[in-house]
Protein backbone atom coordinates (compact mmCIF):
# COMPACT_ATOMS: atom_id res chain seq x y z
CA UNK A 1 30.56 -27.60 32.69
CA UNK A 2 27.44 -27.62 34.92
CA UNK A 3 24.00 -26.95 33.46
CA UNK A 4 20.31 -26.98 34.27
CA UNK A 5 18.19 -29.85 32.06
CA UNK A 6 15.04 -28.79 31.16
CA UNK A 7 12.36 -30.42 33.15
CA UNK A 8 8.82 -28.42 32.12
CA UNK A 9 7.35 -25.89 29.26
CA UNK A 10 9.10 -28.37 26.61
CA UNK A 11 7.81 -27.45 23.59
CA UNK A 12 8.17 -28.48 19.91
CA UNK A 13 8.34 -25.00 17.57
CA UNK A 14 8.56 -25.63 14.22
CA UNK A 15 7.71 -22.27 12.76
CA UNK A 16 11.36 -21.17 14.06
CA UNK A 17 13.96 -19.84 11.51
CA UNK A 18 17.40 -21.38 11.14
CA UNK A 19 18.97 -17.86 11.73
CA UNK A 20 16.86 -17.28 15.00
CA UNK A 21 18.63 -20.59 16.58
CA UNK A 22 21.76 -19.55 15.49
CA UNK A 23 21.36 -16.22 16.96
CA UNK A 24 20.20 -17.56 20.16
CA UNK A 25 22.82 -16.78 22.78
CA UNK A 26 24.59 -19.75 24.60
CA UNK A 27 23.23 -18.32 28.04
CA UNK A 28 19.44 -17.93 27.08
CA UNK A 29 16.65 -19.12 28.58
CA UNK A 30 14.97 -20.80 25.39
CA UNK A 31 17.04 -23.32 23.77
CA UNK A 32 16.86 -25.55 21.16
CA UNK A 33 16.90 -28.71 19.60
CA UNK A 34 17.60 -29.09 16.01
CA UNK A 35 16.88 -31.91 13.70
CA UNK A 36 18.68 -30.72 10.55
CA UNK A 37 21.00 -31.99 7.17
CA UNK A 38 24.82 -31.46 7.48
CA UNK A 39 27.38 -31.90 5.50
CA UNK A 40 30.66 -30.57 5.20
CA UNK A 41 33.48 -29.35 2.53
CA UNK A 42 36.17 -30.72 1.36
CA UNK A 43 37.87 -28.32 2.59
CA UNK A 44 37.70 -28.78 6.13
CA UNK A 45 38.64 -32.79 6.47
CA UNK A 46 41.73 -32.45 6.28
CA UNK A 47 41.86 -30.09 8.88
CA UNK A 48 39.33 -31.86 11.09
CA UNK A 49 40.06 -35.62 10.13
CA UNK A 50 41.58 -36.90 14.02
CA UNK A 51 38.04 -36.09 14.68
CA UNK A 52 35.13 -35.83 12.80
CA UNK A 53 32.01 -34.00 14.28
CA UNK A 54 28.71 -35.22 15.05
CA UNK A 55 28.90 -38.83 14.98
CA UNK A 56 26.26 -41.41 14.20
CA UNK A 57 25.23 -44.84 15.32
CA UNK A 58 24.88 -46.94 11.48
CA UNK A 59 26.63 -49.86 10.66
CA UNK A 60 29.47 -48.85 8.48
CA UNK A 61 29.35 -49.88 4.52
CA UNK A 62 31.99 -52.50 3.34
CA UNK A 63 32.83 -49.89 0.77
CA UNK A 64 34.46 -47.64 3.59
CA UNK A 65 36.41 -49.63 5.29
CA UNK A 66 40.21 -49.88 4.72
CA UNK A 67 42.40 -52.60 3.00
CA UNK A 68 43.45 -53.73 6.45
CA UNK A 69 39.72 -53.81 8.15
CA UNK A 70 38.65 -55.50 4.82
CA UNK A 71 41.77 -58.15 5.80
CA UNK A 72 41.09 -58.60 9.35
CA UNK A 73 37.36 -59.14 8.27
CA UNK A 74 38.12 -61.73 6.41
CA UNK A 75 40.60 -63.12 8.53
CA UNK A 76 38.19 -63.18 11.47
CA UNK A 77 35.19 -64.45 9.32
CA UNK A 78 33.42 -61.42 10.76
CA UNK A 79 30.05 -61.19 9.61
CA UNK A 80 28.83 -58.11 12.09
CA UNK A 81 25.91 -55.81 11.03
CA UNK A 82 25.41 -54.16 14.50
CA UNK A 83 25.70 -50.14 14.60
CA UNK A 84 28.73 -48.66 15.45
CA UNK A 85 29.27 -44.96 16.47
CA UNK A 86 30.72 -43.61 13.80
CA UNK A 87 32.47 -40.26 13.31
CA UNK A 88 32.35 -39.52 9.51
CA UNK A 89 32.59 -36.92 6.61
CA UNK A 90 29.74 -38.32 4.73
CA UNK A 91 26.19 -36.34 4.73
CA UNK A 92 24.36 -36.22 8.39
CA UNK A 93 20.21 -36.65 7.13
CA UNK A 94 17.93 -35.89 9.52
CA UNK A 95 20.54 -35.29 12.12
CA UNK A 96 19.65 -34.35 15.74
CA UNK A 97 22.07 -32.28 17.60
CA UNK A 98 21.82 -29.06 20.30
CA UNK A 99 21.41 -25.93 18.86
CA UNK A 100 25.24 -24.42 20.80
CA UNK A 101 26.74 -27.73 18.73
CA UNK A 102 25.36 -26.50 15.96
CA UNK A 103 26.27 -23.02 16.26
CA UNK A 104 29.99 -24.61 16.83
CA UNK A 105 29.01 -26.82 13.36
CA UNK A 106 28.96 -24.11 11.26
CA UNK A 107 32.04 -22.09 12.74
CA UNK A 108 34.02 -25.01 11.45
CA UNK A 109 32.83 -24.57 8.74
CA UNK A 110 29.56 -27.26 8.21
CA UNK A 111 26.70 -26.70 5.43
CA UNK A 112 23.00 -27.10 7.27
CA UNK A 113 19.98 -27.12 5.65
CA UNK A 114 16.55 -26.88 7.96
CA UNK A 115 14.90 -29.88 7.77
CA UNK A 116 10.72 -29.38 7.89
């Protein structure tokens, strides 16, 4: 997949509806970034869960990790707070991505709510 990056007229529009991104077509000559909330249904994990979309660099919560990582933690004496990219179910705040991902985001079936 070959594209041209945008090199001038970058501009930020914040005035512009949701539904007019997702109703841009994949081939136009505006495009968009998004910063946005998204979360998605139940539903959908299971279906989705070898992997999750939009990823994000945090460090991952003790509370998430599995009986086994908990183990080899301890085993290790691992004491690591760096972010890790992390592909997870959990709510996306404030998340970044390219309006086409997006538009792919809620075919699977994501919730998004504009962020101002």
């Amino acid at each position: 997949m070959v594209q041209a990056l945008p090199y001038k007229d970058i501009k930020f529009a914040n005035d512009t509806e949701l539904e007019t991104i997702l109703n841009t077509a994949d081939d136009a000559e505006t495009g968009y970034m998004v910063e946005i909330d998204i979360s998605f249904p139940k539903s959908i994990h299971k279906r989705l869960k070898q992997m999750p979309p939009c990823p994000e660099a945090l460090i991952p919560k003790e509370e998430w990790f599995s009986e086994y990582q908990k183990l080899v933690r301890e085993k290790t004496k691992s004491n690591t707070t760096c972010a890790k990219l992390v592909p997870h179910f959990h709510e996306h705040l404030r998340y970044c991505i390219h309006y086409r991902n997006l538009k792919f985001i809620k075919e699977l079936g994501g919730y998004t709510g504009a962020r101002a």
